[in-house]
C-alpha atoms as a PDB file:
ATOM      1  CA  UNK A   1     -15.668  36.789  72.797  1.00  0.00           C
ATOM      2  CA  UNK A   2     -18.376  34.214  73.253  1.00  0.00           C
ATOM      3  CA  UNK A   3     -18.841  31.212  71.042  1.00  0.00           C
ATOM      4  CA  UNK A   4     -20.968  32.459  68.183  1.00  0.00           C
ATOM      5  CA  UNK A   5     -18.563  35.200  67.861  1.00  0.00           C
ATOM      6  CA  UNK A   6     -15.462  32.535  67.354  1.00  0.00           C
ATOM      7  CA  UNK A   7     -17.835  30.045  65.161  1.00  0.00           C
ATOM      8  CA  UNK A   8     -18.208  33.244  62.942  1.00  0.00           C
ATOM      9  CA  UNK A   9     -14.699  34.447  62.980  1.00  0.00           C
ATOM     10  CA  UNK A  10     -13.764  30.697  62.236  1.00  0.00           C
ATOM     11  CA  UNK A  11     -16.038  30.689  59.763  1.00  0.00           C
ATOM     12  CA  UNK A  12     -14.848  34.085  57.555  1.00  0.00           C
ATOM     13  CA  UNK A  13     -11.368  32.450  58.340  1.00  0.00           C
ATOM     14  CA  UNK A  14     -12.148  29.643  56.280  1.00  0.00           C
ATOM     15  CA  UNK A  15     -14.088  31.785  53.406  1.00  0.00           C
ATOM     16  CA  UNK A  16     -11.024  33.882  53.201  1.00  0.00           C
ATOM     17  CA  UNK A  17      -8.519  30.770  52.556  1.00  0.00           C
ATOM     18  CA  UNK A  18     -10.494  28.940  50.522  1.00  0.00           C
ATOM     19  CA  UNK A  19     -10.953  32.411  47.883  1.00  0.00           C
ATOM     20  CA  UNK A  20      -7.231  32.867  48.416  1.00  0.00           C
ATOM     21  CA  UNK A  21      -6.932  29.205  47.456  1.00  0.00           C
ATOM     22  CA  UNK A  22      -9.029  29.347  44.788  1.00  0.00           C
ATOM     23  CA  UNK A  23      -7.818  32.463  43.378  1.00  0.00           C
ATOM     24  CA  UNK A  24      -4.255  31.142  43.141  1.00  0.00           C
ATOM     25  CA  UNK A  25      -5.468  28.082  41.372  1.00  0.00           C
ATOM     26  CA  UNK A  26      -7.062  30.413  38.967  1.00  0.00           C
ATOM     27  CA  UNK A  27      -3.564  32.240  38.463  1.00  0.00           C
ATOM     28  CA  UNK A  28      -1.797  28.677  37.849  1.00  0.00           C
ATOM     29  CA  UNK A  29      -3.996  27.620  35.381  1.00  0.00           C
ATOM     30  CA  UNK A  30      -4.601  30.953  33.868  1.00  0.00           C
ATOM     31  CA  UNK A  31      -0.490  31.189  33.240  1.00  0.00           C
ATOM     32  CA  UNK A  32      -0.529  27.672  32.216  1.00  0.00           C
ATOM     33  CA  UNK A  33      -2.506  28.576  29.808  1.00  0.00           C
ATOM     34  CA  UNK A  34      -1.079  31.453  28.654  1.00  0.00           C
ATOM     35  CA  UNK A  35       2.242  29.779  28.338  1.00  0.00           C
ATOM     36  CA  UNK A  36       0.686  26.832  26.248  1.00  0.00           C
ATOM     37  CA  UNK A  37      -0.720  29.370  23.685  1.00  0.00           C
ATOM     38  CA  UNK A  38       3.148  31.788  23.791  1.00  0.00           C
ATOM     39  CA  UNK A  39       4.560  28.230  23.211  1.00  0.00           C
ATOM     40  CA  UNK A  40       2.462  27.142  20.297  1.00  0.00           C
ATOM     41  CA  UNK A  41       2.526  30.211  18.967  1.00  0.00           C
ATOM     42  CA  UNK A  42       6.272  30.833  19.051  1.00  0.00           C
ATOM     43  CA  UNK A  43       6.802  26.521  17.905  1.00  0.00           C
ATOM     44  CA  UNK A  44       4.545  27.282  14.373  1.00  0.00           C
ATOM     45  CA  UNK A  45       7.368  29.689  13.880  1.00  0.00           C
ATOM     46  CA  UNK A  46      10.081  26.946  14.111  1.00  0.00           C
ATOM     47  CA  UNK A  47       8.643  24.726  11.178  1.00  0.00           C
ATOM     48  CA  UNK A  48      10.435  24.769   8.408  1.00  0.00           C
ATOM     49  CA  UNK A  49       8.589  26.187   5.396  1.00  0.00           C
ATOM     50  CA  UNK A  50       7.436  27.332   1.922  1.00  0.00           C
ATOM     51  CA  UNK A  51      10.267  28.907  -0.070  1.00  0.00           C
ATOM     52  CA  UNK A  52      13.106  27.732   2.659  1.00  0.00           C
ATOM     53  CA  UNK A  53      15.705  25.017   1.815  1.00  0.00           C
ATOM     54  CA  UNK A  54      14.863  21.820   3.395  1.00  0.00           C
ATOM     55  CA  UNK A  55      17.325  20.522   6.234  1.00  0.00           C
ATOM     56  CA  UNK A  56      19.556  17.549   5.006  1.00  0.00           C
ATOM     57  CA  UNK A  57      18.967  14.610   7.175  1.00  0.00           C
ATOM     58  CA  UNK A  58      20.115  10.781   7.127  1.00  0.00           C
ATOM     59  CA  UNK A  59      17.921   7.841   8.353  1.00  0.00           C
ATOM     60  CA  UNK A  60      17.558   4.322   8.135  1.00  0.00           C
ATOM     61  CA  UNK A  61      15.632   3.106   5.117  1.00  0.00           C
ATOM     62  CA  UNK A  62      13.268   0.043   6.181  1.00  0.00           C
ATOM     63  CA  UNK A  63      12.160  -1.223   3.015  1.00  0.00           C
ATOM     64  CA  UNK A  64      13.275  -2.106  -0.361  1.00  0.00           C
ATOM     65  CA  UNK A  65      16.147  -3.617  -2.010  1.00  0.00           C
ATOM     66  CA  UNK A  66      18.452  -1.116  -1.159  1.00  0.00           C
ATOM     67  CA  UNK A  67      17.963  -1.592   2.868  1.00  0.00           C
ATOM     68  CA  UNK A  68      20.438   1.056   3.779  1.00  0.00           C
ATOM     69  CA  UNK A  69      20.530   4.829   5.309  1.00  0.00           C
ATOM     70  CA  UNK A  70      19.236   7.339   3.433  1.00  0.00           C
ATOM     71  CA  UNK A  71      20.382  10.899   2.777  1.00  0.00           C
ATOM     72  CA  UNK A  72      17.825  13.773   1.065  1.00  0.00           C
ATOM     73  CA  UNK A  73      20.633  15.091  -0.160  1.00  0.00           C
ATOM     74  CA  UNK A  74      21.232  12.575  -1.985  1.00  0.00           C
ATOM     75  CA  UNK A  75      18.303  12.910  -4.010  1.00  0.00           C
ATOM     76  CA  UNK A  76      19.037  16.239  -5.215  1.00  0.00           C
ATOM     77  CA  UNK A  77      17.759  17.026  -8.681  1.00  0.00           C
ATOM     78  CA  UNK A  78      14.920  15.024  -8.306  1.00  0.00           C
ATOM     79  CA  UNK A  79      11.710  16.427  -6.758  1.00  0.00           C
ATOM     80  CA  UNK A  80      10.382  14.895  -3.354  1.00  0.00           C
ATOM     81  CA  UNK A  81       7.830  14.116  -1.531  1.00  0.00           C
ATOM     82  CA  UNK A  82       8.360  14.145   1.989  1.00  0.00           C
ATOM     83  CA  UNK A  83       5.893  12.616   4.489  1.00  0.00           C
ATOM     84  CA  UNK A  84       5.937  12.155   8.171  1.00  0.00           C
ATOM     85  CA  UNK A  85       3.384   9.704   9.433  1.00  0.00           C
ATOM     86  CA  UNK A  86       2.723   6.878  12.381  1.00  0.00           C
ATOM     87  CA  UNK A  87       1.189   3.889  12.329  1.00  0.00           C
ATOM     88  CA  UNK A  88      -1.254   4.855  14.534  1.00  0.00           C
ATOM     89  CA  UNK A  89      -1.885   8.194  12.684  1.00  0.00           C
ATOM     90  CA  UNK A  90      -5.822   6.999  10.878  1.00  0.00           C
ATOM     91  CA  UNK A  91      -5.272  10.171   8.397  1.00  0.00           C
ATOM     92  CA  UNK A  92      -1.831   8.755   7.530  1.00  0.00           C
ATOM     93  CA  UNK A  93      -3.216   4.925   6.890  1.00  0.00           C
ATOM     94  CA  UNK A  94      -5.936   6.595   4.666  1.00  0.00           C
ATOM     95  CA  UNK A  95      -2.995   8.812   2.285  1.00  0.00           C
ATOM     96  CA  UNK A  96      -0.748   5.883   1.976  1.00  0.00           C
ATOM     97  CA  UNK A  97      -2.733   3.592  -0.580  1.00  0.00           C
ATOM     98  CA  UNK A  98      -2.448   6.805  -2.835  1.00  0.00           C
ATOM     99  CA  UNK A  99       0.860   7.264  -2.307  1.00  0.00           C
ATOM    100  CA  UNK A 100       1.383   3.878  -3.522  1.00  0.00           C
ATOM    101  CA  UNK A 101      -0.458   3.966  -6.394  1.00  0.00           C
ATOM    102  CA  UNK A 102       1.168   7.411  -7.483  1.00  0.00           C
ATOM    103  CA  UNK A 103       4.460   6.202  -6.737  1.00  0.00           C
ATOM    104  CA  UNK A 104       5.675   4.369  -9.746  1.00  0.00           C
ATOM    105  CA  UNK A 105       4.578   6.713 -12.203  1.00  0.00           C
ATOM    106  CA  UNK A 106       5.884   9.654 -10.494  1.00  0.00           C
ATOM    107  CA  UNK A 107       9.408   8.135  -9.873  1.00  0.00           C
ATOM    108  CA  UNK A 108       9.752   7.685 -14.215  1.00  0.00           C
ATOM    109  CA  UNK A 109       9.140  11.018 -13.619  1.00  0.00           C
ATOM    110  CA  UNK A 110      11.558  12.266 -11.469  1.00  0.00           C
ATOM    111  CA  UNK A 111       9.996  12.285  -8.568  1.00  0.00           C
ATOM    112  CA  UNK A 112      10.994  10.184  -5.631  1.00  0.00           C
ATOM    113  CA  UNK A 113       8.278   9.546  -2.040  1.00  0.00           C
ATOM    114  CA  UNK A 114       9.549   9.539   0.837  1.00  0.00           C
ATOM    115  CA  UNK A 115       7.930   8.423   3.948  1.00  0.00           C
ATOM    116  CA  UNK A 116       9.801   9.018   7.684  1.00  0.00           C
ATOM    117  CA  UNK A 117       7.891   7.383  10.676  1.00  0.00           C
ATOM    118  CA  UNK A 118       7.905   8.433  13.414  1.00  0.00           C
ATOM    119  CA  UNK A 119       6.243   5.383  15.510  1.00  0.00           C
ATOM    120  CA  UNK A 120       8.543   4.144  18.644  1.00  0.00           C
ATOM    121  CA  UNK A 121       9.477   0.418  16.711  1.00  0.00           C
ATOM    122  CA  UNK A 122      10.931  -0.464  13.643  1.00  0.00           C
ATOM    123  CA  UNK A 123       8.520  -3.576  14.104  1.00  0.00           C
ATOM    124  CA  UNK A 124       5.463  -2.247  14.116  1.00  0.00           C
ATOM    125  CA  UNK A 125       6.525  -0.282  10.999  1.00  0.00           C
ATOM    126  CA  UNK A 126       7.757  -3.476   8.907  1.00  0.00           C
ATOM    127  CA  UNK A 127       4.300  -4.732   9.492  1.00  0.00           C
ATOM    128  CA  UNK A 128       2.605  -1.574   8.453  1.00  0.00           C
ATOM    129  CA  UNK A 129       4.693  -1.576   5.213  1.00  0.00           C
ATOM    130  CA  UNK A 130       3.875  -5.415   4.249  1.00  0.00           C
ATOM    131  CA  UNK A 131       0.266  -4.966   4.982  1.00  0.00           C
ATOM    132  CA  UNK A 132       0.027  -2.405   2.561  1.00  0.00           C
ATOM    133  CA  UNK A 133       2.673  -3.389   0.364  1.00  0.00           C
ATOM    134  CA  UNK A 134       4.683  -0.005   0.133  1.00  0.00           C
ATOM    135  CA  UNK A 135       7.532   0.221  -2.136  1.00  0.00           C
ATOM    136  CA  UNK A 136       8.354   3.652  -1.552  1.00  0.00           C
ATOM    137  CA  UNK A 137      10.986   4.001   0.890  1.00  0.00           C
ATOM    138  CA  UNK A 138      10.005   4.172   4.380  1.00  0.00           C
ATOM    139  CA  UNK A 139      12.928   6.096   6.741  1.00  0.00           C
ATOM    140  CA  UNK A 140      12.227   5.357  10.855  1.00  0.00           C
ATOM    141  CA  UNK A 141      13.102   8.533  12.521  1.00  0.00           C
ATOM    142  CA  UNK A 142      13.121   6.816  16.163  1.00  0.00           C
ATOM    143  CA  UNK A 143      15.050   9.713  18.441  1.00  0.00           C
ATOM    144  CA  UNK A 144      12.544  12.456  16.289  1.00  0.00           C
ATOM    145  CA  UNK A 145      15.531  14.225  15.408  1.00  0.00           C
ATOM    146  CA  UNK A 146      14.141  14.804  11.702  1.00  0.00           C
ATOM    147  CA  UNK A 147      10.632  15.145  13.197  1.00  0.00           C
ATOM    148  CA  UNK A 148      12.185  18.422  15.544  1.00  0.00           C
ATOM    149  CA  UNK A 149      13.746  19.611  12.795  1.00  0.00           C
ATOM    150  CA  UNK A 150      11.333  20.138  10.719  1.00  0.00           C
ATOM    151  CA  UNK A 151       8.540  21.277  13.598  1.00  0.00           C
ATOM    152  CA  UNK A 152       6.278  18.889  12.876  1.00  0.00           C
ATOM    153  CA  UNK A 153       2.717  18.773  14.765  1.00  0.00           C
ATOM    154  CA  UNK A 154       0.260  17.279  13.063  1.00  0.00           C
ATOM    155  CA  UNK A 155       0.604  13.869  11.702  1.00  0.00           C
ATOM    156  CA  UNK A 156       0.732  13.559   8.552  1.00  0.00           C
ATOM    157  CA  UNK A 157       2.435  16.396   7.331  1.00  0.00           C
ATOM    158  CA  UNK A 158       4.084  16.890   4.109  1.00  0.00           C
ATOM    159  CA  UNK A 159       6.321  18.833   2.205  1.00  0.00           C
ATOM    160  CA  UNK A 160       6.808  18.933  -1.193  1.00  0.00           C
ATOM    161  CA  UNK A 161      10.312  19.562  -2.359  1.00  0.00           C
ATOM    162  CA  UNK A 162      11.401  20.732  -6.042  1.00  0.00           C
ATOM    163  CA  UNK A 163      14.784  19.455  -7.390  1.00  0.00           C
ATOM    164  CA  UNK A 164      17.060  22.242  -5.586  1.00  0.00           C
ATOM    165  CA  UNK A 165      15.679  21.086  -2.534  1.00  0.00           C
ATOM    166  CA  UNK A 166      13.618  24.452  -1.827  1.00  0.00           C
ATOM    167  CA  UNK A 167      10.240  23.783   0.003  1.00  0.00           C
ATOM    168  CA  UNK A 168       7.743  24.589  -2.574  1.00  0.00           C
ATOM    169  CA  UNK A 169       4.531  23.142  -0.970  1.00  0.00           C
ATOM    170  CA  UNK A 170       4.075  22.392   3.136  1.00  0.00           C
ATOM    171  CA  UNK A 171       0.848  20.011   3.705  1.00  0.00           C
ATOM    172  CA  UNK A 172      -0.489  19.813   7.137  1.00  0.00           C
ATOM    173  CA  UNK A 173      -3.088  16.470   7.443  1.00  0.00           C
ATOM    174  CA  UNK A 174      -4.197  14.017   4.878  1.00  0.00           C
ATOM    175  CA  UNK A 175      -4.165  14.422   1.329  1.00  0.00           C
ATOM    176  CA  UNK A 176      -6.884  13.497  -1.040  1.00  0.00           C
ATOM    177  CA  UNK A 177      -5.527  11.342  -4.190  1.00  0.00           C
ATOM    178  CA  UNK A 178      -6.562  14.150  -6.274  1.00  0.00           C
ATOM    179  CA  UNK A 179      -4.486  16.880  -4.243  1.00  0.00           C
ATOM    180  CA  UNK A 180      -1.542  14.545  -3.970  1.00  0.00           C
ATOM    181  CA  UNK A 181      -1.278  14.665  -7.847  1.00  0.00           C
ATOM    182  CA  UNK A 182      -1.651  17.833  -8.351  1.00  0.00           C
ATOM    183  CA  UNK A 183       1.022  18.734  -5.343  1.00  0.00           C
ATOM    184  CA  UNK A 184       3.558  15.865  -7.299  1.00  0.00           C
ATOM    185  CA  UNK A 185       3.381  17.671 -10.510  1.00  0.00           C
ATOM    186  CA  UNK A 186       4.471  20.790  -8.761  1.00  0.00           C
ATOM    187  CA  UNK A 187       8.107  19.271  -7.701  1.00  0.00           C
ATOM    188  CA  UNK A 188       8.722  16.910 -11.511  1.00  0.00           C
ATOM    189  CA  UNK A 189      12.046  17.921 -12.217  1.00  0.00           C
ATOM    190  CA  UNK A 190      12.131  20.732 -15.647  1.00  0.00           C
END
């Protein structure tokens, strides 16, 4: 074989490993993908929602007189609003005004808010909550056990929760003051 021959053998050689390289690349990626979508697919499953009864949880309550842990449970027979947000969530600083404002009229009414964070520090939360002067309480879900439980994505997501603690509503991003009304008078106690 003279040398042209070899430089062109050498030469194929190298085409041939670099399309087998790429082609298993391509067969990575493609079953990454692939098992991204199966995953997502099969996780949207996993959230809790409409019509289902909404897992009992306890968490630390950050805010308030009452500085304690707090049970849903515990509010049985009143409706609630439940809200999982971070303070780095810009959809969740933009809800949370409204939520304040709806707040005391909607607890004469039955109707309690509840907020669970999900942000890493129970500092960065305190100063959240006096910056925008929130009296509803504010639970800190730091290991995400709540947040897992209830297959939460998206931040914010909501769920509205009559007084037998059935999910009657399941909110996925921000609400608009005028939704968030008409969600709350879904879940006032009869």
């Amino acid at each position: 074989m003279n040398k042209v021959e070899k430089a062109n053998q050498q030469k194929r050689k190298k085409k041939r490993f670099r399309l087998i390289y790429r082609t298993a690349i391509l067969v990575v990626l493609f079953g990454a993908m692939l098992f991204a979508i199966v995953s997502n697919v099969l996780s949207e499953d996993e959230a809790v929602d409409v019509g289902e009864q909404a897992p009992d949880f306890q968490l630390t309550q950050l805010n308030g007189e009452n500085v304690e842990n707090l049970r849903l449970s515990d509010l049985k027979g009143k409706g609630v609003m439940l809200n999982f947000w971070a303070t780095y969530c810009e959809p969740c600083k933009r809800e949370m005004p409204y939520m304040e404002s709806l707040y005391p009229q909607y607890k004469e009414k039955g109707v309690e808010i509840v907020a669970v964070s999900v942000d890493m520090t129970e500092i960065v939360i305190n100063k959240f909550v006096n910056q925008y002067d929130l009296t509803f309480p504010i639970l800190h879900d730091k290991s995400s056990e709540v947040m897992d439980a209830y297959g939460i994505k998206p931040l914010p997501t909501t769920y509205f929760i009559d007084e037998n603690g059935v999910i009657v509503e399941r909110v996925l991003g921000e609400l608009t003051l005028e939704n968030l009304e008409g969600y709350l008078e879904q879940i006032v106690p009869s």
